[in-house]
Each structure stands twice: as structure tokens, then as C-alpha cells.
Protein backbone atom coordinates (compact mmCIF):
# COMPACT_ATOMS: atom_id res chain seq x y z
CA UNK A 1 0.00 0.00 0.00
CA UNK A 2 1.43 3.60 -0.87
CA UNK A 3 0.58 6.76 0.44
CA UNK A 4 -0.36 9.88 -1.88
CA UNK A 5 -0.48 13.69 -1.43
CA UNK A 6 -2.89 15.45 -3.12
CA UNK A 7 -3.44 19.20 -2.95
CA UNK A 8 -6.36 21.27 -4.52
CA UNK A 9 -7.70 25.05 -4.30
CA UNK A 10 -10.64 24.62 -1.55
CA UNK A 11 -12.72 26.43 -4.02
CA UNK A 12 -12.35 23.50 -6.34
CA UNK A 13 -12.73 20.54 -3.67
CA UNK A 14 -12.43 21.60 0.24
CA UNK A 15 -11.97 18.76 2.62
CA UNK A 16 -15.42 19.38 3.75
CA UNK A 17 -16.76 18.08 0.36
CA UNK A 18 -14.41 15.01 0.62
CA UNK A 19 -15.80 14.32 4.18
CA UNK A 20 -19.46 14.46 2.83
CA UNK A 21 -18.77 12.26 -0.41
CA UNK A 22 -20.04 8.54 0.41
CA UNK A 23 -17.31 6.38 1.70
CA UNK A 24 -14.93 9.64 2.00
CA UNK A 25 -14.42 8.53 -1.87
CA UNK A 26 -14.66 10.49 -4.92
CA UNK A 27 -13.35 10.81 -8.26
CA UNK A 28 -10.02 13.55 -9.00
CA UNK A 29 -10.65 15.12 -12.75
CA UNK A 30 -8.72 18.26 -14.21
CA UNK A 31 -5.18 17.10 -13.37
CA UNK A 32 -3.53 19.49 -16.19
CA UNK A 33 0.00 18.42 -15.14
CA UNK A 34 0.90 15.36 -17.27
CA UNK A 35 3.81 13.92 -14.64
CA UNK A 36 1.13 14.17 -12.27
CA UNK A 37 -1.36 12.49 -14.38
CA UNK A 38 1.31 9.60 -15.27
CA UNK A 39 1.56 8.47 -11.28
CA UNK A 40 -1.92 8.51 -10.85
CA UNK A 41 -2.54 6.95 -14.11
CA UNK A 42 0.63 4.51 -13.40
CA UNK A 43 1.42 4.05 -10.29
CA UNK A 44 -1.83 4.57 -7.59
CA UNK A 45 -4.02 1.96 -6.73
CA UNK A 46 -7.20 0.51 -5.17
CA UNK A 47 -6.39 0.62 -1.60
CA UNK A 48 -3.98 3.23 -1.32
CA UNK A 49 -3.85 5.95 0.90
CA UNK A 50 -4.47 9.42 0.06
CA UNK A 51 -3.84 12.85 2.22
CA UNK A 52 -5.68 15.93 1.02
CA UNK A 53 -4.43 19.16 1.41
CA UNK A 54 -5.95 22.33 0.69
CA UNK A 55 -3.88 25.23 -0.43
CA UNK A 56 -4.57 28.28 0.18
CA UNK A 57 -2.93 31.62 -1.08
CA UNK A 58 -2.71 34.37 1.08
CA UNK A 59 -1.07 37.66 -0.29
């Protein structure tokens, strides 16, 4: 089992709409960087682990 890190604007998809998705599950979509898109493609699978971070910018 592997572990992932996954980051995303809040106003895209906050932790709070992770925690009220069924199973704490839900589909990622708009991954524009293709490295990125490789490992998930590649390398993650069923039964990983994933940590969500939310990124915020602050000026």
C-alpha cells in the first residue's frame, strides 16, 4: 500500500466536500500536469492511501 499527497484550491474541492462524499471517496478530474497524471494513471491503486491538502494563497 502507498501513500499519496494530493493538494487542490478549496474552491475547487475543500476537505469538507471530501468528508461528505459517500465512503470519503470520490473521483479527482482536471489534473492538467501530465507527470502528475502519469503516477496517478501509473502508479496509484485501489487501496492506497491518500492525504488531502488544501492550499490556500494568502497575499
Amino acid at each position: 500500500m502507498r501513500y499519496w499527497l494530493m493538494k487542490s484550491e478549496p474552491s475547487c474541492f475543500s476537505i469538507d466536500d471530501l468528508r461528505k462524499s459517500p465512503n470519503q471517496t470520490y473521483y479527482w478530474d482536471g489534473v492538467r500536469n501530465y507527470q502528475a497524471r502519469n503516477f496517478m494513471h501509473d502508479d496509484m491503486k485501489i487501496g492506497d492511501r491518500l492525504f488531502k491538502v488544501d492550499v490556500y494563497y494568502i497575499p
